[in-house]
C-alpha atoms as a PDB file:
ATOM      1  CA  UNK A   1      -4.563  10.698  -6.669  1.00  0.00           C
ATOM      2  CA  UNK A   2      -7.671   9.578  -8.001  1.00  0.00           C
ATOM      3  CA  UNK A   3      -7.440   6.487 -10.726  1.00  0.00           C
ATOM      4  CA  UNK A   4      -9.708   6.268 -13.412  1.00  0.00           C
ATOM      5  CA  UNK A   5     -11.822   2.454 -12.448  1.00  0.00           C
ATOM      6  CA  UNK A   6     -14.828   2.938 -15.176  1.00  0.00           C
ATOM      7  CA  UNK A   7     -13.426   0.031 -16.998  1.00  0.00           C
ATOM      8  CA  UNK A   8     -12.379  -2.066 -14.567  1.00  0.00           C
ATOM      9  CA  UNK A   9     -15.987  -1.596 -12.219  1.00  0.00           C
ATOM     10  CA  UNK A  10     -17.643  -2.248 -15.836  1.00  0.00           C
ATOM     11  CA  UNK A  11     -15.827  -5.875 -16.352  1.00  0.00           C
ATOM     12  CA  UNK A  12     -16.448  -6.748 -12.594  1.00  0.00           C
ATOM     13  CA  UNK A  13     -20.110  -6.022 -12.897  1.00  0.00           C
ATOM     14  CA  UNK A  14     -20.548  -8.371 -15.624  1.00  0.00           C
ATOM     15  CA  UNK A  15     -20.729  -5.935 -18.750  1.00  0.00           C
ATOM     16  CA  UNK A  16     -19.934  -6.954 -22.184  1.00  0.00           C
ATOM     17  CA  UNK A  17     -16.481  -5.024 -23.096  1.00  0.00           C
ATOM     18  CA  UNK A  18     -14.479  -5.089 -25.958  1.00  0.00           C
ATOM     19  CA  UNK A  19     -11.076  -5.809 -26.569  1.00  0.00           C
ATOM     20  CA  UNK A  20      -9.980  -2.377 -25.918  1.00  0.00           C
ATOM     21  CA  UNK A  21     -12.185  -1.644 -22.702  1.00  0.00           C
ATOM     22  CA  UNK A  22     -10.955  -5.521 -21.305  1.00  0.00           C
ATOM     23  CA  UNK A  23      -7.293  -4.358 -22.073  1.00  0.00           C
ATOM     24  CA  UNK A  24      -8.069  -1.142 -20.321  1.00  0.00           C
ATOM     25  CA  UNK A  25      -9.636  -2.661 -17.339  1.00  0.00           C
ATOM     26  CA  UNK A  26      -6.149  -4.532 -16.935  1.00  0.00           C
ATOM     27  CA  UNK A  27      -4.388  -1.162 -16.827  1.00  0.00           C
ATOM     28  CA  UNK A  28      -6.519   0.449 -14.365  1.00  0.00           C
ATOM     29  CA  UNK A  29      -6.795  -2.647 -12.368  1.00  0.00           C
ATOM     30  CA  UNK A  30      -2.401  -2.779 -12.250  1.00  0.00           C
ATOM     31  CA  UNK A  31      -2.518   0.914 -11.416  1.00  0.00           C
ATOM     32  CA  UNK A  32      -4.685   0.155  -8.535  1.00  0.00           C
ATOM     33  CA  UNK A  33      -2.266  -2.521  -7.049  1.00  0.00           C
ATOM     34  CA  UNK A  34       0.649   0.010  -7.879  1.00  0.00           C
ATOM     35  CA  UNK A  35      -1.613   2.639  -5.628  1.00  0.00           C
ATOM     36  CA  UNK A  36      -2.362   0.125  -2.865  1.00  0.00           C
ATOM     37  CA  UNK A  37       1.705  -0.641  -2.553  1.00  0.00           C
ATOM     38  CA  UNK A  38       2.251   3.290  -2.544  1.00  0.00           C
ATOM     39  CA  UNK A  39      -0.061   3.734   0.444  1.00  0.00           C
ATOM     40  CA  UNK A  40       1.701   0.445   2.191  1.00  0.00           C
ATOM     41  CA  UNK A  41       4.544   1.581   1.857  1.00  0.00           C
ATOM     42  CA  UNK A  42       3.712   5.214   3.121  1.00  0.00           C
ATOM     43  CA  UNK A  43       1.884   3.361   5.884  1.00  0.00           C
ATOM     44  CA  UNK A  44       5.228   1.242   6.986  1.00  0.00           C
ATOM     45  CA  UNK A  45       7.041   4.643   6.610  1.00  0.00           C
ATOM     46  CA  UNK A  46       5.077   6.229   9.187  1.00  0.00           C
ATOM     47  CA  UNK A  47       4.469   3.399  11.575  1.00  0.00           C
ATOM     48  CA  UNK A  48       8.813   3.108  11.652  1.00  0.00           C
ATOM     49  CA  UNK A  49       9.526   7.144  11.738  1.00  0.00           C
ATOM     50  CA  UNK A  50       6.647   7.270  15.078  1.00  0.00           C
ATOM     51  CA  UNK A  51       8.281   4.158  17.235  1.00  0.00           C
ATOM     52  CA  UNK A  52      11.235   5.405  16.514  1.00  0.00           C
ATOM     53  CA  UNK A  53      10.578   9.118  17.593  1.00  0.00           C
ATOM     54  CA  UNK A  54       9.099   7.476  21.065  1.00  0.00           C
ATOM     55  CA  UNK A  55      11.296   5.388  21.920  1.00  0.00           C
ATOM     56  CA  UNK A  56      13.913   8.349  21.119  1.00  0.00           C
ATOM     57  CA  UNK A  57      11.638  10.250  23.858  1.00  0.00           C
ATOM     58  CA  UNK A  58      11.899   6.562  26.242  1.00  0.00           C
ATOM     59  CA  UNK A  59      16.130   7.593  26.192  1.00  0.00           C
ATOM     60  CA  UNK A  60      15.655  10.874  26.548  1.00  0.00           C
ATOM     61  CA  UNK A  61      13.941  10.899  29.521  1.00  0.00           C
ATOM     62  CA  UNK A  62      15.513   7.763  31.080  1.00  0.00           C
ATOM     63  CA  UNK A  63      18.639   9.471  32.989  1.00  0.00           C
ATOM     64  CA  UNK A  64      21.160   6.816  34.611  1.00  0.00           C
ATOM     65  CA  UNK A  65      19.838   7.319  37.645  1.00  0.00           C
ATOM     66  CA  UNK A  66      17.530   4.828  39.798  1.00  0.00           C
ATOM     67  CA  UNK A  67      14.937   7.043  40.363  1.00  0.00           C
ATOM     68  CA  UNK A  68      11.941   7.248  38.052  1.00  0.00           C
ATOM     69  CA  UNK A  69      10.041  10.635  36.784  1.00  0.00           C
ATOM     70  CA  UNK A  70       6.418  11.283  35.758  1.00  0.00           C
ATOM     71  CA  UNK A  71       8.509  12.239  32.391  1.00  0.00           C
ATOM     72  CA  UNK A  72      10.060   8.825  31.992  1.00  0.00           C
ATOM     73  CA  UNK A  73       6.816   6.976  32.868  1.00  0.00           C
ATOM     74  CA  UNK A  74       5.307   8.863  30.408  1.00  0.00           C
ATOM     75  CA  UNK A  75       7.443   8.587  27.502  1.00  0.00           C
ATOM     76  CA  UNK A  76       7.601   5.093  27.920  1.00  0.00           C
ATOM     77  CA  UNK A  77       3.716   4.647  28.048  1.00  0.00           C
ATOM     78  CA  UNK A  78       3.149   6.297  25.099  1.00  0.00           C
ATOM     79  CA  UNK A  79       5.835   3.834  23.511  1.00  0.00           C
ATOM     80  CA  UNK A  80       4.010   0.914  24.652  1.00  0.00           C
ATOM     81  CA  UNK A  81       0.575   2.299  24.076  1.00  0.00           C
ATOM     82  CA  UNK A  82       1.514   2.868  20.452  1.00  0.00           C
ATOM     83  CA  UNK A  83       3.454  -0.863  20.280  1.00  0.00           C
ATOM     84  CA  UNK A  84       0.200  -2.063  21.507  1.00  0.00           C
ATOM     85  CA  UNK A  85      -1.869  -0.094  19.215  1.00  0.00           C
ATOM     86  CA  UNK A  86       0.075  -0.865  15.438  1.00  0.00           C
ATOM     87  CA  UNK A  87       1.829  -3.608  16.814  1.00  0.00           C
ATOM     88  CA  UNK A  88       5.499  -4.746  15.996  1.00  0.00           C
ATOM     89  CA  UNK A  89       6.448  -5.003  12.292  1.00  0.00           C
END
């Protein structure tokens, strides 16, 4: 998505603008917030639908048994890698 900033880069430069170009720079300045939530919120999507998926991986491969398998130190590595990477939310 690519938003149109002419106006917006014009008033934060220090041009003159008209009425019409200031009230334009508004708009394409509140679309940019609007586009910066979007990508949050894809971002928080992501980071949510990947712990998730590992630590679905951690049960998996953690049988009820005492004994512990290159598969369950594994999956829980990359769970804890990736905590330690984005962090907890």
């Amino acid at each position: 998505m690519k938003i149109e900033i002419e106006n917006l880069k014009a008033q934060m430069q220090g041009f003159d603008l008209n009425i019409y170009q200031r009230a334009d720079a508004l708009i394409e300045f509140n679309k940019l917030l609007d586009y910066v939530k979007e990508l949050e919120q894809l971002a928080a999507n992501d980071y949510w639908e990947t712990r998730c998926k590992l630590m679905e991986q951690v049960e998996e491969n953690n049988p009820c048994d005492p004994d512990i398998t290159n598969e369950q130190i594994e999956a829980w590595n990359k769970y804890h890698n990736f905590m330690k990477e984005r962090g907890q939310r």
